[in-house]
Protein backbone atom coordinates (compact mmCIF):
# COMPACT_ATOMS: atom_id res chain seq x y z
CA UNK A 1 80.46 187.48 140.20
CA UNK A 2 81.67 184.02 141.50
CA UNK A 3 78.88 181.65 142.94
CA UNK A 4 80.38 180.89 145.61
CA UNK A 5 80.30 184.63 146.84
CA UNK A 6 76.79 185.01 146.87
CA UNK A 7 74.37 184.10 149.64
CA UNK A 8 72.43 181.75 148.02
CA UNK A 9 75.28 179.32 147.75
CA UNK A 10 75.78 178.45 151.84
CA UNK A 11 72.32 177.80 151.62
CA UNK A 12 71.93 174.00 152.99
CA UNK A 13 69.88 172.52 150.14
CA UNK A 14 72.04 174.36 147.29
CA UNK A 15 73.90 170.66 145.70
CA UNK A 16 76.85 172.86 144.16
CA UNK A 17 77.61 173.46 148.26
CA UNK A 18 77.98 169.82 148.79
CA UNK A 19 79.84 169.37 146.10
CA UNK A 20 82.02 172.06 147.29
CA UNK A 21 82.67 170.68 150.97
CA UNK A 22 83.23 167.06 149.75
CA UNK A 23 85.59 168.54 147.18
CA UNK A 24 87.41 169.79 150.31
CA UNK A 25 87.27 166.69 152.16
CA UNK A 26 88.84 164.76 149.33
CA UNK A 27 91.60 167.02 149.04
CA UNK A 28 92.03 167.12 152.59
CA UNK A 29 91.67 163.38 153.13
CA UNK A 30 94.35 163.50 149.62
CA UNK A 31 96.83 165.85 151.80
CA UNK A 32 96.48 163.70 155.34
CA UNK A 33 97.38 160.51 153.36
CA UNK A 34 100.22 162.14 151.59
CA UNK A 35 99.50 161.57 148.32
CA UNK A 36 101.49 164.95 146.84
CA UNK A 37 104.23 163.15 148.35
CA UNK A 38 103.41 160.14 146.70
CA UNK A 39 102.95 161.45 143.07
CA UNK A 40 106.26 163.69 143.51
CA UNK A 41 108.17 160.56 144.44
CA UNK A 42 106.68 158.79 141.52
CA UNK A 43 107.35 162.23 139.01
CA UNK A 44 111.23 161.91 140.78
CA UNK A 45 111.68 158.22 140.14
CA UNK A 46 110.03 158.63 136.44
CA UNK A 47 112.69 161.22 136.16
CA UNK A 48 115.50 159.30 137.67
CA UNK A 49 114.31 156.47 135.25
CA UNK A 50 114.34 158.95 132.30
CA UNK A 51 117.41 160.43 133.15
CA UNK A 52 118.98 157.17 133.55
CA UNK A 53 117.88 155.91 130.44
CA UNK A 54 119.34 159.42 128.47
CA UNK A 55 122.37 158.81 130.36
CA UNK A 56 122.61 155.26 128.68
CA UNK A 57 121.43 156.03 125.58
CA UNK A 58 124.71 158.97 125.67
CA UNK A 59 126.81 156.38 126.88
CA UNK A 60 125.69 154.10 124.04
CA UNK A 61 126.17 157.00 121.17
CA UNK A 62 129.55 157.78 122.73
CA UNK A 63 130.55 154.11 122.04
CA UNK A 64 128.80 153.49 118.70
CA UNK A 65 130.77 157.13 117.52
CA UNK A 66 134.16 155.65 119.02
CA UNK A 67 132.96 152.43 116.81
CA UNK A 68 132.16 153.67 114.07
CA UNK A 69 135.85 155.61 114.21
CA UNK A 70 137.48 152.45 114.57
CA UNK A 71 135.64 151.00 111.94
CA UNK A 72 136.45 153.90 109.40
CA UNK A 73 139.98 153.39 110.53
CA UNK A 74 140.09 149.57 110.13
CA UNK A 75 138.11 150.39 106.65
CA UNK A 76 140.77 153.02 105.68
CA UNK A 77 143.85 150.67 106.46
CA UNK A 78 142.07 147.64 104.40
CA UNK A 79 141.78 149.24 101.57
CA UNK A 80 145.34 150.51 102.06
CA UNK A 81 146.35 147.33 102.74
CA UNK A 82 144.25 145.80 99.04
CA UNK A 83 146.38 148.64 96.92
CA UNK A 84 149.35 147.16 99.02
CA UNK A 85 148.47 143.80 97.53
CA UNK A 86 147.60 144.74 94.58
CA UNK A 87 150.19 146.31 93.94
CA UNK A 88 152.39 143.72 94.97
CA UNK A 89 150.30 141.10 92.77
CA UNK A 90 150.85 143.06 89.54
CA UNK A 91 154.85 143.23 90.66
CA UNK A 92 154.74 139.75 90.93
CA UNK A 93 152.42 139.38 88.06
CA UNK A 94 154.83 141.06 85.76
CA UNK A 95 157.65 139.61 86.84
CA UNK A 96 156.55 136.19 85.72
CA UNK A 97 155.48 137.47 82.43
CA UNK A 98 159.11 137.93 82.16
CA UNK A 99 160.24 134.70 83.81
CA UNK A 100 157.95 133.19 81.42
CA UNK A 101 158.77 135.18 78.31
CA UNK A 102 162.46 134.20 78.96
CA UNK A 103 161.46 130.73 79.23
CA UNK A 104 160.35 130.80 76.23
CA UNK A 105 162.73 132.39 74.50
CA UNK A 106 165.22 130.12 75.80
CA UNK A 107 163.13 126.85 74.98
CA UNK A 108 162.65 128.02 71.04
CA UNK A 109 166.59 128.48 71.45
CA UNK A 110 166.70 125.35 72.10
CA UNK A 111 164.14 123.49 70.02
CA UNK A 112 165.55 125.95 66.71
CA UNK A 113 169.26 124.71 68.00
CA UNK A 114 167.87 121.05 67.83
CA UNK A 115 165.90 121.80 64.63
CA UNK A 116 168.99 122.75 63.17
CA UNK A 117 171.42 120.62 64.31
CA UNK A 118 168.58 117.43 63.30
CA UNK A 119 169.28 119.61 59.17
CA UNK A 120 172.53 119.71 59.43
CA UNK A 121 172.37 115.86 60.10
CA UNK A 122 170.27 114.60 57.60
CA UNK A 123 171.87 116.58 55.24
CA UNK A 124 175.08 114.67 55.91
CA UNK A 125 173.44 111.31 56.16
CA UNK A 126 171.39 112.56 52.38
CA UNK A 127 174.82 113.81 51.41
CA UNK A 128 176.85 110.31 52.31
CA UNK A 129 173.65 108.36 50.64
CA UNK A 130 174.37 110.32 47.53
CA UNK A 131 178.18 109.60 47.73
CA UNK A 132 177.50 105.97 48.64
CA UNK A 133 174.92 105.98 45.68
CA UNK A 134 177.94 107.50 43.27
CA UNK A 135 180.43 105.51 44.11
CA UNK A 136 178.42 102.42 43.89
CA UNK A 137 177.04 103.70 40.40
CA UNK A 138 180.83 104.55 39.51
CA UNK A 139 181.91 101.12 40.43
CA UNK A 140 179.41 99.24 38.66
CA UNK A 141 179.91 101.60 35.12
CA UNK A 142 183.89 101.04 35.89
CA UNK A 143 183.20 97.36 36.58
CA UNK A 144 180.93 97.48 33.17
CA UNK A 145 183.55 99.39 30.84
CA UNK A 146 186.58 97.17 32.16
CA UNK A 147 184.19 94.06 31.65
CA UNK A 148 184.12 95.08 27.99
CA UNK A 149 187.62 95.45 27.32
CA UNK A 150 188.81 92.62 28.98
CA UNK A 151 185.86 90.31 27.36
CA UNK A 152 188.17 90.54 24.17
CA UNK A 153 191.60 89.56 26.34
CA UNK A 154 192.72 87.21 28.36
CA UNK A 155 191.61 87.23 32.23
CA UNK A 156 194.17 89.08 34.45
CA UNK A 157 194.15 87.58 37.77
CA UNK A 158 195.43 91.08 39.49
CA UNK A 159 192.88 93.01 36.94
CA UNK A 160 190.30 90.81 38.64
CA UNK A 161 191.69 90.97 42.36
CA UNK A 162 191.70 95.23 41.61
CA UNK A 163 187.81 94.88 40.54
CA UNK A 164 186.71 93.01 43.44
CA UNK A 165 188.48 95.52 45.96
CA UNK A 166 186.85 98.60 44.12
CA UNK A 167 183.42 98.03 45.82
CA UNK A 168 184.89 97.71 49.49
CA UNK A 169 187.18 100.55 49.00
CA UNK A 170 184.75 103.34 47.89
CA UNK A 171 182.22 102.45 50.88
């Protein structure tokens, strides 16, 4: 059985009685003042705050998902946009390996042509050095062998005139 039920405990001197009544008197002196009032107005605005702040914090994850979407978008045409380029840079790449190649091609054309045509004229100048070198040789043995038949005869002024024209006429 509860103490307070019993007879003993409304006696005056019992402590646990005035304990009781000023228990009372605090909650009554609580209720006057309005503090229930007070602490639901304080639970409300905590919630309000709370509320507020899960409002913002939705807000906030709303935009950092819309972000994020953009981002993966803007990610998505980048690297789009790199094969693009890439692409583009091997086209390009490839097509002045073949600029170049041709280029080349055409310059040892050229430089063979040159080669060749730099043969073709020393040969001609060896070949007219070899002529020159004949004819001079020819002239001198002709100028030798008529030397010796004549050194027996008399001196023939056209013989002589013929001989001195031989080595202008064969350069």
């Amino acid at each position: 059985m509860p103490a307070f039920l019993t007879a003993h405990f409304y006696d005056l001197a019992e402590p646990e009685l005035w304990v009781g009544i000023g228990l009372l008197i605090f909650i009554g002196i609580c209720l006057f003042v309005g503090v229930p009032k007070l602490v639901g107005g304080a639970l409300d605005a905590k919630a309000s705050k709370i509320q507020t702040e899960l409002d913002e914090a939705q807000r906030l994850r709303a935009e950092a998902e819309a972000l994020l979407a953009q981002i993966r978008q803007e990610k998505a045409a980048a690297e789009a946009q790199a094969k693009d380029m890439l692409a583009a840079a091997e086209a390009d790449a490839r097509i002045m390996e073949a600029e170049a190649r041709t280029r080349l091609e055409e310059t040892l054309a050229r430089r063979q042509a040159l080669a060749e045509s730099r043969i073709a004229s020393a040969e001609a100048q060896a070949s007219a050095e070899v002529k020159a070198a004949a004819a001079e040789v020819a002239a001198q043995a002709a100028e030798t062998i008529l030397a010796a038949r004549i050194a027996g005869a008399k001196t023939d002024p056209l013989l002589d005139a013929a001989i001195g024209q031989i080595g202008s006429r064969l350069n």
